[in-house]
N, C-alpha and C. Protein backbone atom coordinates (compact mmCIF):
# COMPACT_ATOMS: atom_id res chain seq x y z
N UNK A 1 -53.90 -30.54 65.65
CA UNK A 1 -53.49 -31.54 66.62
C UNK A 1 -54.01 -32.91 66.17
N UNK A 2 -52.85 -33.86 66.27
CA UNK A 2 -53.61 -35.41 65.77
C UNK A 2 -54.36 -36.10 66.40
N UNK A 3 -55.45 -36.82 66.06
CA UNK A 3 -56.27 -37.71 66.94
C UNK A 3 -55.36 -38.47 67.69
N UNK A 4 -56.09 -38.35 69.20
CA UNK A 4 -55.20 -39.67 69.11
C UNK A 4 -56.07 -40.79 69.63
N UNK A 5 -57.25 -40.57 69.48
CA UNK A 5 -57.96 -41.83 69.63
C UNK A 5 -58.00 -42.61 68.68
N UNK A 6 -57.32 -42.40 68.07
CA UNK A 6 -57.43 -43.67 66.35
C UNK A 6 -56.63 -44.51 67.00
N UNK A 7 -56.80 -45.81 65.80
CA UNK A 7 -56.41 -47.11 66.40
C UNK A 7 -56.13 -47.28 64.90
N UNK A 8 -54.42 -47.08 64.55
CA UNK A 8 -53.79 -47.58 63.32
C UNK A 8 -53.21 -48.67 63.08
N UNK A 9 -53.81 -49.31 62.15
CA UNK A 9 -53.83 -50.98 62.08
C UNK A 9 -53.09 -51.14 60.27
N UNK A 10 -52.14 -51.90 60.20
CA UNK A 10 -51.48 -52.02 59.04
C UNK A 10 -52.47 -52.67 58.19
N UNK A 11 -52.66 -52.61 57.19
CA UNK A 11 -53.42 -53.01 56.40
C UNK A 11 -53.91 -54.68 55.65
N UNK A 12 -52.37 -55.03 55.68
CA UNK A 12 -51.91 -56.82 56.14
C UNK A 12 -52.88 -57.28 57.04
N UNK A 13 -52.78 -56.72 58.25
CA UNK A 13 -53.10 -57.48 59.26
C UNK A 13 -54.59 -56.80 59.50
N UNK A 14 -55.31 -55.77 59.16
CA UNK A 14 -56.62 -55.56 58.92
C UNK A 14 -57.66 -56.28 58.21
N UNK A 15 -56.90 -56.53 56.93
CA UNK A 15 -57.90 -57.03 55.74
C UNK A 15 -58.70 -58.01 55.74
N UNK A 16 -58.63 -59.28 56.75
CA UNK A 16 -59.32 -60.44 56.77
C UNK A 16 -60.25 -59.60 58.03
N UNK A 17 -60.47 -58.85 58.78
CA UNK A 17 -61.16 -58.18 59.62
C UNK A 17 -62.21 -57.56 59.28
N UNK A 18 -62.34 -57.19 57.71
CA UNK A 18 -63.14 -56.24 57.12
C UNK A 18 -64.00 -57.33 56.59
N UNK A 19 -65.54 -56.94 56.64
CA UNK A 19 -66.28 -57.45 55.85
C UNK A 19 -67.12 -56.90 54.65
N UNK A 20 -67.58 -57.85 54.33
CA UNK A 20 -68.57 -57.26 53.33
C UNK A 20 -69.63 -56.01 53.87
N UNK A 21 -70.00 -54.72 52.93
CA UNK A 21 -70.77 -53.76 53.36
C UNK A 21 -70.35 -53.15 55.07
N UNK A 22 -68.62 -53.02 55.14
CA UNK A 22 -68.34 -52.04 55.96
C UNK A 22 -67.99 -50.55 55.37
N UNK A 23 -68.35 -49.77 56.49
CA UNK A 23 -67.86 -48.33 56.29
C UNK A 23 -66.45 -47.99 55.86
N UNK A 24 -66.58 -47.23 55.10
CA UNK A 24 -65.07 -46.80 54.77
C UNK A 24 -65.00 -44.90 54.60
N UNK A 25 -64.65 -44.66 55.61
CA UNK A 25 -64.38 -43.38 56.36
C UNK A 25 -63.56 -42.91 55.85
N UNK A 26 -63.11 -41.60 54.90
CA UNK A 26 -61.90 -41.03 54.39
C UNK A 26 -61.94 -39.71 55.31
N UNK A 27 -60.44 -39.51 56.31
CA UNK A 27 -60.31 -38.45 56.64
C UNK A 27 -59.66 -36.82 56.21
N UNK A 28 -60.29 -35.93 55.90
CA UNK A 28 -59.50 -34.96 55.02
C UNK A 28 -60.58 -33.56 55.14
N UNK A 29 -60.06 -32.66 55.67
CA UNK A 29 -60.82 -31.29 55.83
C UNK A 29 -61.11 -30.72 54.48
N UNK A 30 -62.59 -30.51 54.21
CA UNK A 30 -63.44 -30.02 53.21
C UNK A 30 -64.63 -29.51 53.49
N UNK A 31 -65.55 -28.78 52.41
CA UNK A 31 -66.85 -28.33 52.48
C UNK A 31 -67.25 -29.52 52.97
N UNK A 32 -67.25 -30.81 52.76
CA UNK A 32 -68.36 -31.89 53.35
C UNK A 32 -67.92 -31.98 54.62
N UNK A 33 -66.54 -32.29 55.41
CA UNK A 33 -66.51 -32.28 56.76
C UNK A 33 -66.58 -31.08 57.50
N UNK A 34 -66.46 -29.88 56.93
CA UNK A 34 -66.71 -28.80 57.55
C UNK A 34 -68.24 -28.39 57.73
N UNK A 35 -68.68 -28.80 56.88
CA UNK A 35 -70.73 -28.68 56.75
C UNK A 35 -71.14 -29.63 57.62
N UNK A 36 -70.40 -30.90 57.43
CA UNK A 36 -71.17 -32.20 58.31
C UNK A 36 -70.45 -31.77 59.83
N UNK A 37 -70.18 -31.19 60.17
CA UNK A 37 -69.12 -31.11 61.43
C UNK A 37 -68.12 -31.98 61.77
N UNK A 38 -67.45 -32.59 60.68
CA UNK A 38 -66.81 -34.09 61.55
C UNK A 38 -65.43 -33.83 60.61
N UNK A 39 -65.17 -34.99 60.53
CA UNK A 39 -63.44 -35.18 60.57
C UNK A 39 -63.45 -35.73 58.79
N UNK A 40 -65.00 -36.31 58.51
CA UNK A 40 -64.65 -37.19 57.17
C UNK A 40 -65.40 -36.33 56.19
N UNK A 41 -64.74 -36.52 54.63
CA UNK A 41 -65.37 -35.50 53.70
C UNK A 41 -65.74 -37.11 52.39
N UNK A 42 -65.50 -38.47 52.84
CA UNK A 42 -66.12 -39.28 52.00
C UNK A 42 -66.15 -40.53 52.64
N UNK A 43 -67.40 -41.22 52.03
CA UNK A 43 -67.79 -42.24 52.53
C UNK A 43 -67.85 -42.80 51.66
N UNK A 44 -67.68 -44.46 52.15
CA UNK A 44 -67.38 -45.28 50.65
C UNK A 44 -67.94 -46.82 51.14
N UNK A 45 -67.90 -47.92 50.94
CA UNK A 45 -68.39 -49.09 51.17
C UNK A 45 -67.21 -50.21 50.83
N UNK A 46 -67.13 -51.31 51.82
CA UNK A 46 -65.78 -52.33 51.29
C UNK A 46 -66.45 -53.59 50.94
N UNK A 47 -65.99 -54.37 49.66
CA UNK A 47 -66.64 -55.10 49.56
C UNK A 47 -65.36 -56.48 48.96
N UNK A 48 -65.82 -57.85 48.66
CA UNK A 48 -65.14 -58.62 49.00
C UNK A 48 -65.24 -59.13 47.21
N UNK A 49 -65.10 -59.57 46.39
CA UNK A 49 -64.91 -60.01 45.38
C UNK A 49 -64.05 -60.85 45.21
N UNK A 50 -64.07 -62.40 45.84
CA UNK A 50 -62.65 -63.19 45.54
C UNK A 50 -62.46 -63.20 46.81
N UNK A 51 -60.77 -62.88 46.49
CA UNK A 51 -59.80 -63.03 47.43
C UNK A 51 -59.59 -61.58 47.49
N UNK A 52 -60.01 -60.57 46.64
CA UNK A 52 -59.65 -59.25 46.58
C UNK A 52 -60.67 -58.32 46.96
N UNK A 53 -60.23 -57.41 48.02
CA UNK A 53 -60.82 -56.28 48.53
C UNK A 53 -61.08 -55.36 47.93
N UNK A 54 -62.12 -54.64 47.50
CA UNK A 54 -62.25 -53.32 47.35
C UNK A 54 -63.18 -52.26 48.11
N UNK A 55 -63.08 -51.14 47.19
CA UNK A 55 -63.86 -49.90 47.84
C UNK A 55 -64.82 -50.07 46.41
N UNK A 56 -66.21 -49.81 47.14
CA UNK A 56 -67.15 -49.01 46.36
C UNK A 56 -67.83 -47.88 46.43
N UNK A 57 -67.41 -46.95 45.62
CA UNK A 57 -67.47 -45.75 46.00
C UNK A 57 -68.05 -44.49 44.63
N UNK A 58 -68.52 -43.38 44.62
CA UNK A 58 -69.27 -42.49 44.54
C UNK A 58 -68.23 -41.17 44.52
N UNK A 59 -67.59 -41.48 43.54
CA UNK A 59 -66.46 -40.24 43.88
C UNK A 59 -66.10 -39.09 43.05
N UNK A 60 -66.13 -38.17 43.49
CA UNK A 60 -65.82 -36.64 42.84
C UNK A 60 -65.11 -36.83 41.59
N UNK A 61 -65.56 -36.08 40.45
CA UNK A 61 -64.41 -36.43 39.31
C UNK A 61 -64.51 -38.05 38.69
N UNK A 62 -64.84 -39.18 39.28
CA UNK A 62 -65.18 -40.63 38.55
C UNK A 62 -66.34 -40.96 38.64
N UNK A 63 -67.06 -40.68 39.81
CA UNK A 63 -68.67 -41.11 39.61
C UNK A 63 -68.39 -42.26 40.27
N UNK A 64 -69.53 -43.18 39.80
CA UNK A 64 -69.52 -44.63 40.90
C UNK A 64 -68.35 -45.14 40.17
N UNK A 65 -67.41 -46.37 41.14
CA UNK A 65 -66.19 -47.08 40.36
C UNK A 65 -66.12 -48.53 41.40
N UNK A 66 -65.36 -49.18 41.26
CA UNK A 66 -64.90 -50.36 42.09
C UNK A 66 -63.05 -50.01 42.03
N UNK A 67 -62.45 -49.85 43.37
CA UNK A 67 -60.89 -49.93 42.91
C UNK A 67 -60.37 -50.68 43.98
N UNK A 68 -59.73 -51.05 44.13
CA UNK A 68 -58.73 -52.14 45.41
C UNK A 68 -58.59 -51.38 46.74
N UNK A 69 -58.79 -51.94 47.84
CA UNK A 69 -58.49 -50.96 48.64
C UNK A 69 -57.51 -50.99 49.39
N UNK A 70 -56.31 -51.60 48.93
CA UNK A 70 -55.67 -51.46 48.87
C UNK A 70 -54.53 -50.16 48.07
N UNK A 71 -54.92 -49.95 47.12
CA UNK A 71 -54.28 -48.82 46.30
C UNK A 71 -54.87 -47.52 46.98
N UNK A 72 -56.16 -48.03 47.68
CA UNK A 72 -56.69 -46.16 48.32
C UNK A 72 -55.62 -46.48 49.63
N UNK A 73 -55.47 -47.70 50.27
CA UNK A 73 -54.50 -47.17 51.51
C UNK A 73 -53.09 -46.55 51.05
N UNK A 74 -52.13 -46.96 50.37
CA UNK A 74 -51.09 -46.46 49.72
C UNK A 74 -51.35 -45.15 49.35
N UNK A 75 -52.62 -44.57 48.99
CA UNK A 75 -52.75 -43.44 48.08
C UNK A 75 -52.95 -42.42 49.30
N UNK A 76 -53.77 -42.95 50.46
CA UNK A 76 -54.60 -42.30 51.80
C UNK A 76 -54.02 -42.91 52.64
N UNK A 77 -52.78 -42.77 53.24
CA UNK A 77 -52.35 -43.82 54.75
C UNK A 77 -52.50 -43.02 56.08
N UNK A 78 -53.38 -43.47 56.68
CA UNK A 78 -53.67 -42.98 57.95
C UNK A 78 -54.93 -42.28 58.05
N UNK A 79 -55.64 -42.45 56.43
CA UNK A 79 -56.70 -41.36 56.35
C UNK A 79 -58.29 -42.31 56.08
N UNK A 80 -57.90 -43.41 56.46
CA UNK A 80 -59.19 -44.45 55.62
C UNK A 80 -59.54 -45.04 57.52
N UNK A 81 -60.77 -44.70 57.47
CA UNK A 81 -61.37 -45.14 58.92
C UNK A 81 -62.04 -46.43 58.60
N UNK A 82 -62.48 -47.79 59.08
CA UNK A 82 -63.04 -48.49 58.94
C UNK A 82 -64.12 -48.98 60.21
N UNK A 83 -65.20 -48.85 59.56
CA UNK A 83 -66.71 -49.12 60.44
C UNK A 83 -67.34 -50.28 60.39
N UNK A 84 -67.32 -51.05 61.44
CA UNK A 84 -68.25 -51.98 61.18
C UNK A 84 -69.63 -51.75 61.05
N UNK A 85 -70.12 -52.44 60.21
CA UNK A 85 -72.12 -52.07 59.31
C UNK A 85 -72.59 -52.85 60.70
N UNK A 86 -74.28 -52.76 61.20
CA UNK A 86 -74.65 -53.24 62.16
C UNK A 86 -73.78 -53.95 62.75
N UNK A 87 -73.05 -53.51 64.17
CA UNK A 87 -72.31 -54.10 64.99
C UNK A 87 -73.39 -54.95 65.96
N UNK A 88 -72.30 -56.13 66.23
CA UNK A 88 -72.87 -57.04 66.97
C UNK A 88 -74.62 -57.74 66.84
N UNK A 89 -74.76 -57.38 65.40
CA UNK A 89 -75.93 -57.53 64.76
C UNK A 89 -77.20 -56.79 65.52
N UNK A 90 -77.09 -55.44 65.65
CA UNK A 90 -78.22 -55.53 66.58
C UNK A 90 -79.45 -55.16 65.54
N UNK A 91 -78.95 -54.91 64.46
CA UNK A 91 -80.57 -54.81 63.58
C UNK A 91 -79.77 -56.38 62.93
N UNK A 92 -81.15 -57.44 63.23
CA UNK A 92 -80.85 -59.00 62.55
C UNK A 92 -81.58 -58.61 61.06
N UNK A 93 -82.41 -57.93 60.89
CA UNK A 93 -83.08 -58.18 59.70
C UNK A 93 -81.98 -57.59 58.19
N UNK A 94 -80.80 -56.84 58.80
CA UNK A 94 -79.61 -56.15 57.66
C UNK A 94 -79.02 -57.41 57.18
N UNK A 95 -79.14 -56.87 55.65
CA UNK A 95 -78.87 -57.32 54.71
C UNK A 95 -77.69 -57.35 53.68
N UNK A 96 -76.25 -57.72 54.12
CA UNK A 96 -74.85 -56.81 53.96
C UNK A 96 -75.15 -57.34 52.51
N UNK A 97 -75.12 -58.77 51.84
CA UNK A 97 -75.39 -58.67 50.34
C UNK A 97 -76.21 -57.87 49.57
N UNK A 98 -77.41 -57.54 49.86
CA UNK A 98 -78.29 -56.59 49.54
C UNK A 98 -77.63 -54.80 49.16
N UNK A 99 -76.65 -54.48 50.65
CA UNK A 99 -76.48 -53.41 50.56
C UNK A 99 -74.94 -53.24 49.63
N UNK A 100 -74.26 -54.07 50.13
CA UNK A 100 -73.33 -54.53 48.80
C UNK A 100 -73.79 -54.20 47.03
N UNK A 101 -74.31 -55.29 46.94
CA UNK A 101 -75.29 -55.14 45.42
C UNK A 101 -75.35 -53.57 44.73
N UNK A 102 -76.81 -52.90 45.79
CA UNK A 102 -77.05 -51.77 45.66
C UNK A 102 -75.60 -50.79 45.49
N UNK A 103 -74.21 -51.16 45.84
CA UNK A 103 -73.35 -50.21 45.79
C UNK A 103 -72.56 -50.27 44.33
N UNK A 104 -72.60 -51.95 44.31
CA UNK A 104 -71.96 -52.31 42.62
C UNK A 104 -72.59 -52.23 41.49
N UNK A 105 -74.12 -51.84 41.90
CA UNK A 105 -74.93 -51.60 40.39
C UNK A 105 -74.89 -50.03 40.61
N UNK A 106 -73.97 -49.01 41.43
CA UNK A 106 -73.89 -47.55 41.22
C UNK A 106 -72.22 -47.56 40.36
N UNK A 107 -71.93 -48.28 40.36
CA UNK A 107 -70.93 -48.22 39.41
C UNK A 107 -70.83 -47.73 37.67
N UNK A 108 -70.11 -46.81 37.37
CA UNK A 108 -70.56 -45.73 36.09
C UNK A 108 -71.07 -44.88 36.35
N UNK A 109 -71.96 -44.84 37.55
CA UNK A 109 -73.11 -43.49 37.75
C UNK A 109 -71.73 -42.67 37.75
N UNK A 110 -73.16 -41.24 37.59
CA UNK A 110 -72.28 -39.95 37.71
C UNK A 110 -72.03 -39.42 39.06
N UNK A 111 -71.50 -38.56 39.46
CA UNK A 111 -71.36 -37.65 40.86
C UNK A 111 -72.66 -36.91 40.72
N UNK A 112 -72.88 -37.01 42.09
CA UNK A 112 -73.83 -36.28 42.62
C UNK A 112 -73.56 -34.42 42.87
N UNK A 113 -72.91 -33.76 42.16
CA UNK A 113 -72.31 -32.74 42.40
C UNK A 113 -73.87 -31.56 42.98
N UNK A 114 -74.61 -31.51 42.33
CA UNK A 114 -75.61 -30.44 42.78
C UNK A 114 -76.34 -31.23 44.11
N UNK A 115 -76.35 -32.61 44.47
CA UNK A 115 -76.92 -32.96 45.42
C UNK A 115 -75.90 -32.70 46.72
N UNK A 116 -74.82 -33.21 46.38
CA UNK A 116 -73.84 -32.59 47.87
C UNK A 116 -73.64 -31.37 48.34
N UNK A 117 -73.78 -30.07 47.00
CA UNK A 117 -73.89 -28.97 47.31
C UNK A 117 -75.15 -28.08 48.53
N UNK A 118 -75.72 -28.72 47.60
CA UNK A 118 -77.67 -28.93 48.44
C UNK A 118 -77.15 -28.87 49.98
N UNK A 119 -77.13 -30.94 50.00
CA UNK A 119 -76.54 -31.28 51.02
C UNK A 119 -75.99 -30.37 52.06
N UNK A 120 -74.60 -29.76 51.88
CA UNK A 120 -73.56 -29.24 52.86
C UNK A 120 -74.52 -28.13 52.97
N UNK A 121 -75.05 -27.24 51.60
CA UNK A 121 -75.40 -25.85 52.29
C UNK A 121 -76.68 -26.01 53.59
N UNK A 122 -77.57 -26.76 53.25
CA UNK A 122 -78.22 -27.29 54.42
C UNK A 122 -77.37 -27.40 55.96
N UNK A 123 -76.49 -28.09 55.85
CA UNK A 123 -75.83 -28.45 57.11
C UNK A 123 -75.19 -27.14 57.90
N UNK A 124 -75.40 -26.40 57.32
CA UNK A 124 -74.51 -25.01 57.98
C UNK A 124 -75.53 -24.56 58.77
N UNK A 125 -74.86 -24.26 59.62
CA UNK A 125 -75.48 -23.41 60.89
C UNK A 125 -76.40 -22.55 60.40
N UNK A 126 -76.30 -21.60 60.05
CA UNK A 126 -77.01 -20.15 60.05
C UNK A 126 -78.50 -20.77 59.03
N UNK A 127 -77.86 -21.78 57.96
CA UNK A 127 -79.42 -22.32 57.05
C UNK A 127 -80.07 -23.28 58.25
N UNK A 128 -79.59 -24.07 58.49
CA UNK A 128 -80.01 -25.17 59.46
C UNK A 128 -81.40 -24.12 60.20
N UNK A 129 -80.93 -22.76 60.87
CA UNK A 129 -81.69 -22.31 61.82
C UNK A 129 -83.25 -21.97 60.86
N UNK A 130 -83.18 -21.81 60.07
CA UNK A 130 -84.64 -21.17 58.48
C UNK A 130 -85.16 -22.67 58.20
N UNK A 131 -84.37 -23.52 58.27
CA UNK A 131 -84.45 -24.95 56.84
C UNK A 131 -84.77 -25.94 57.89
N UNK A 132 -85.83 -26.91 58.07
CA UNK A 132 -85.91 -27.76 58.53
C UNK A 132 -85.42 -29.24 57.72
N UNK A 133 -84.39 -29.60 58.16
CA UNK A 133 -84.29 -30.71 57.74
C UNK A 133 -85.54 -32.16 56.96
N UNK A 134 -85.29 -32.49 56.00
CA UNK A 134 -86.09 -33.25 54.94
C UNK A 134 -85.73 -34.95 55.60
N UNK A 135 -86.78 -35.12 56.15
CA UNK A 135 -86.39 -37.05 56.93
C UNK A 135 -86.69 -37.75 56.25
N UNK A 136 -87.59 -37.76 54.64
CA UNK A 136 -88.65 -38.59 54.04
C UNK A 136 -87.63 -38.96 53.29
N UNK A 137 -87.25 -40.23 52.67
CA UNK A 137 -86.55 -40.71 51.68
C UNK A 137 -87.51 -41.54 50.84
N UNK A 138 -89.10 -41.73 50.74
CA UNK A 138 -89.47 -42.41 49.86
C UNK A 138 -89.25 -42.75 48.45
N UNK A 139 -89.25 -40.93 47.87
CA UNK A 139 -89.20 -40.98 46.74
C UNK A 139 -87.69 -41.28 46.32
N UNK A 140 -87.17 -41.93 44.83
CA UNK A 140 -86.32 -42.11 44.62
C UNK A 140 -85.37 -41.07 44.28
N UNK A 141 -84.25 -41.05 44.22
CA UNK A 141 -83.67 -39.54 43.54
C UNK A 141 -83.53 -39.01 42.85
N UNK A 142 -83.89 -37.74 42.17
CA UNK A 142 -83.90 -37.66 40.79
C UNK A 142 -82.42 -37.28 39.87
N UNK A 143 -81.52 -36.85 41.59
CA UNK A 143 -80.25 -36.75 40.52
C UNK A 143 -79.21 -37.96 40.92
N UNK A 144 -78.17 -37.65 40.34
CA UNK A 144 -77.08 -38.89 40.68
C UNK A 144 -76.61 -38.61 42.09
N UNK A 145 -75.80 -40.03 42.73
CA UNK A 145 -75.85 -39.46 44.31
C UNK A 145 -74.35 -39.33 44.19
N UNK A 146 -74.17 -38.85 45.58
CA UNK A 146 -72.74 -38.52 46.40
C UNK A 146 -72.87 -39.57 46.90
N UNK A 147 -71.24 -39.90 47.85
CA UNK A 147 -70.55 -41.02 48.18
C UNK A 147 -71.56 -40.85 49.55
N UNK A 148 -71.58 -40.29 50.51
CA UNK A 148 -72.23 -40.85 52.06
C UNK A 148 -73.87 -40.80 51.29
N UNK A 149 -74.72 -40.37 50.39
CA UNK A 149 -75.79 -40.49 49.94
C UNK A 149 -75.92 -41.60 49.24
N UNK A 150 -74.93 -42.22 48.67
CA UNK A 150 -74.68 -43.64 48.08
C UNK A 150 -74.60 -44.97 49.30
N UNK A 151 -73.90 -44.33 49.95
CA UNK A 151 -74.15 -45.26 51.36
C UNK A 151 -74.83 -45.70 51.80
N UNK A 152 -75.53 -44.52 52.74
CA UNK A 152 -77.20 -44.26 53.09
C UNK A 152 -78.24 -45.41 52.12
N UNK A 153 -78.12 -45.23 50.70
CA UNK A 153 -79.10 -45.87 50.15
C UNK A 153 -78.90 -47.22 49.73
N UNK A 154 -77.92 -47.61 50.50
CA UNK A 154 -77.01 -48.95 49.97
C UNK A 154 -77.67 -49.62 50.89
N UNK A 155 -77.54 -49.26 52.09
CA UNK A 155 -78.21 -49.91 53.54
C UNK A 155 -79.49 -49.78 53.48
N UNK A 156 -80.09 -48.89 53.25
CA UNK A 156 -81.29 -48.62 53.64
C UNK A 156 -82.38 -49.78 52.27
N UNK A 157 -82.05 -49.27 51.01
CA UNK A 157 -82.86 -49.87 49.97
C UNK A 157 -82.52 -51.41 49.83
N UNK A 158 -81.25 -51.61 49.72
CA UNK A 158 -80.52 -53.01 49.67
C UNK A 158 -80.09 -53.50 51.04
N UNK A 159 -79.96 -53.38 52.09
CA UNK A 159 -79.95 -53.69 53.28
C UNK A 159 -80.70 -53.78 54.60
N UNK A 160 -81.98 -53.01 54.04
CA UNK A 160 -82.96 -53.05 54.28
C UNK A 160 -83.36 -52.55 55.99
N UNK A 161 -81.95 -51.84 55.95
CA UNK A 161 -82.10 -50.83 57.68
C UNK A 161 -81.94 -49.16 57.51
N UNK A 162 -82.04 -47.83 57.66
CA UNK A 162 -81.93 -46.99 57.60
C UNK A 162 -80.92 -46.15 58.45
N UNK A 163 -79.58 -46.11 57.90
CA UNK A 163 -78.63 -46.12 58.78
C UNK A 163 -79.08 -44.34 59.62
N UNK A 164 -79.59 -43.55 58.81
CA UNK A 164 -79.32 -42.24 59.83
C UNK A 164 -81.21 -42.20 59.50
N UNK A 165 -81.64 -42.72 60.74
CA UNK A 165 -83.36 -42.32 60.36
C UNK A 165 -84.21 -41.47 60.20
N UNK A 166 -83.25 -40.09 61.05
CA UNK A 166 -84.27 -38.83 60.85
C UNK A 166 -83.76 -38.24 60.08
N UNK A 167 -83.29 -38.38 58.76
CA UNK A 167 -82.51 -38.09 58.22
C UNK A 167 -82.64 -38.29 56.94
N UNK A 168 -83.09 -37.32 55.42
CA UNK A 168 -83.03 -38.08 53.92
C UNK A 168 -81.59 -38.74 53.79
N UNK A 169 -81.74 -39.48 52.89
CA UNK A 169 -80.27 -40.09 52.55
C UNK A 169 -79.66 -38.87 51.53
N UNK A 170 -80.87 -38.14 50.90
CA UNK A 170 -80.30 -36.65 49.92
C UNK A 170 -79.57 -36.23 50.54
N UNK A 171 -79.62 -35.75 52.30
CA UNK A 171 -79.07 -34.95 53.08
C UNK A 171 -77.96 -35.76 54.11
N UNK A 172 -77.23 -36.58 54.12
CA UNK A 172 -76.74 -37.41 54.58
C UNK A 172 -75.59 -37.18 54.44
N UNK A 173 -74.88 -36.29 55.25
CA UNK A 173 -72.98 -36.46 55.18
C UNK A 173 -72.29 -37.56 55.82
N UNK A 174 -71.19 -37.28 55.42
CA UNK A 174 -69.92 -38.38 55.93
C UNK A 174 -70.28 -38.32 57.57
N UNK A 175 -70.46 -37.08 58.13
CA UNK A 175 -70.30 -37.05 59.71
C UNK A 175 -71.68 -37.55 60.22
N UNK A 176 -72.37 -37.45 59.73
CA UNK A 176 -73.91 -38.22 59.88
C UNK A 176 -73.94 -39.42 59.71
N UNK A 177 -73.05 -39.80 59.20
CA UNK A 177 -72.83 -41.93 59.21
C UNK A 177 -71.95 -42.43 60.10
N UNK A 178 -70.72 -41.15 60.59
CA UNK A 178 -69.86 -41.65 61.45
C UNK A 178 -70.69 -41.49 62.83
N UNK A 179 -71.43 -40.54 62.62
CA UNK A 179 -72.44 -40.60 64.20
C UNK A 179 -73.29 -41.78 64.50
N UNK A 180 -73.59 -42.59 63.54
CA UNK A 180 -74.85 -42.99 63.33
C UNK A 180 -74.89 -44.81 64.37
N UNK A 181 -75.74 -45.26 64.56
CA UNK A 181 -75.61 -46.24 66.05
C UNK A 181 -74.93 -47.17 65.55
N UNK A 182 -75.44 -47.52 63.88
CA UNK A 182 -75.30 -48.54 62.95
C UNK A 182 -74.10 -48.88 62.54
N UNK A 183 -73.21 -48.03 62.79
CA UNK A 183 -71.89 -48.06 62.44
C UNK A 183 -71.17 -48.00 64.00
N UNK A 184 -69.71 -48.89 63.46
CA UNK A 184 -68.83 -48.50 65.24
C UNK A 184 -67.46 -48.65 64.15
N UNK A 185 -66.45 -47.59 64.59
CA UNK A 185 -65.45 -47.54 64.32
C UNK A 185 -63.99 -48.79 65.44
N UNK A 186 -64.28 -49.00 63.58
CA UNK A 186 -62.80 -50.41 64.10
C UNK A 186 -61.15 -49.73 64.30
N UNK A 187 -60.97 -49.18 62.86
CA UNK A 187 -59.64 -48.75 62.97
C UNK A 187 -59.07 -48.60 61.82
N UNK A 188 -58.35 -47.47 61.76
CA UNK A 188 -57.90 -46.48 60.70
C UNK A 188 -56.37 -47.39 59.95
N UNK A 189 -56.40 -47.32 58.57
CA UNK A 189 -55.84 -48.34 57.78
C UNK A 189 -54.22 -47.45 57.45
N UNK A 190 -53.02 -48.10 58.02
CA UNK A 190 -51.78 -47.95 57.14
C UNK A 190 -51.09 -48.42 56.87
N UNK A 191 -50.65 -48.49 55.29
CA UNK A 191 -49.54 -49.15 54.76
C UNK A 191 -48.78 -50.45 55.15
């Protein structure tokens, strides 16, 4: 059954709406939205370069990249959620250039493939009940990250707020950012 609380906004008339270091929500049933409980299986970051929009993103098969985001709406129509980063500023001390930055110097990295695995198997019910969730993010990571773990550390290290707090950014799904206070959903991008 389709949402129908989405709010589908043509992409024309979205794009000057989006800012720097917003959420970018991909909707599509997988191990990550089925583990995270939610609707999204990638998280990505929008950022402004110019006059031209893109996604920065952490993605299966490319690793970190920069691509237009425009070509992901054409490619994903109806499937790209957009979040505003601290709404209505309520953390003043966030840092959207900061967390920006942190997303364009993950560019080349590799996929985080054994860390999302980690990740999801954690999130399942039956481990969840044995496994206490890991909240400490001090240490840095030792492997390459996933796209909502790329997020997480975009804000948190370069933006200087901690979008899901009880929460490692290791262990951090797509549905754990769409929950999260720091984020508020604007409206889902088509064509």
């Amino acid at each position: 059954m389709p949402d129908t609380s989405l709010s589908m906004v043509r992409y024309r008339t979205a794009r000057s709406q989006i800012r720097d270091g917003d959420l970018l929500l991909f909707r599509r049933r997988g191990l990550i939205s089925i583990a995270g409980r939610g609707d999204h299986s990638h998280a990505a970051k929008a950022a402004w370069w110019g006059d031209s929009l893109f996604v920065l993103e952490v993605r299966e098969l490319h690793g970190g990249r920069a691509v237009t985001l425009s070509s992901q709406v054409e490619r994903y129509p109806g499937r790209i959620d957009v979040y505003r980063t601290n709404p209505q500023n309520r953390w003043p001390e966030y840092d959207a250039a900061g967390a920006t930055s942190v997303m364009r110097r993950l560019a080349g990295c590799r996929y985080g493939y054994a860390g999302v695995a980690s990740a999801a198997l954690l999130h399942l019910p039956v481990v969840r009940w044995f496994v206490a969730a890991d909240v400490y993010d001090g240490d840095p990571p030792r492997r390459p990250p996933f796209c909502s773990q790329a997020c997480a550390i975009s804000d948190r290290v370069g933006g200087g707020v901690d979008p899901v707090p009880h929460l490692a950014d290791r262990l951090t799904l797509p549905a754990d950012l769409a929950r999260s206070p720091f984020y508020r959903y604007l409206f889902t991008l088509i064509p």
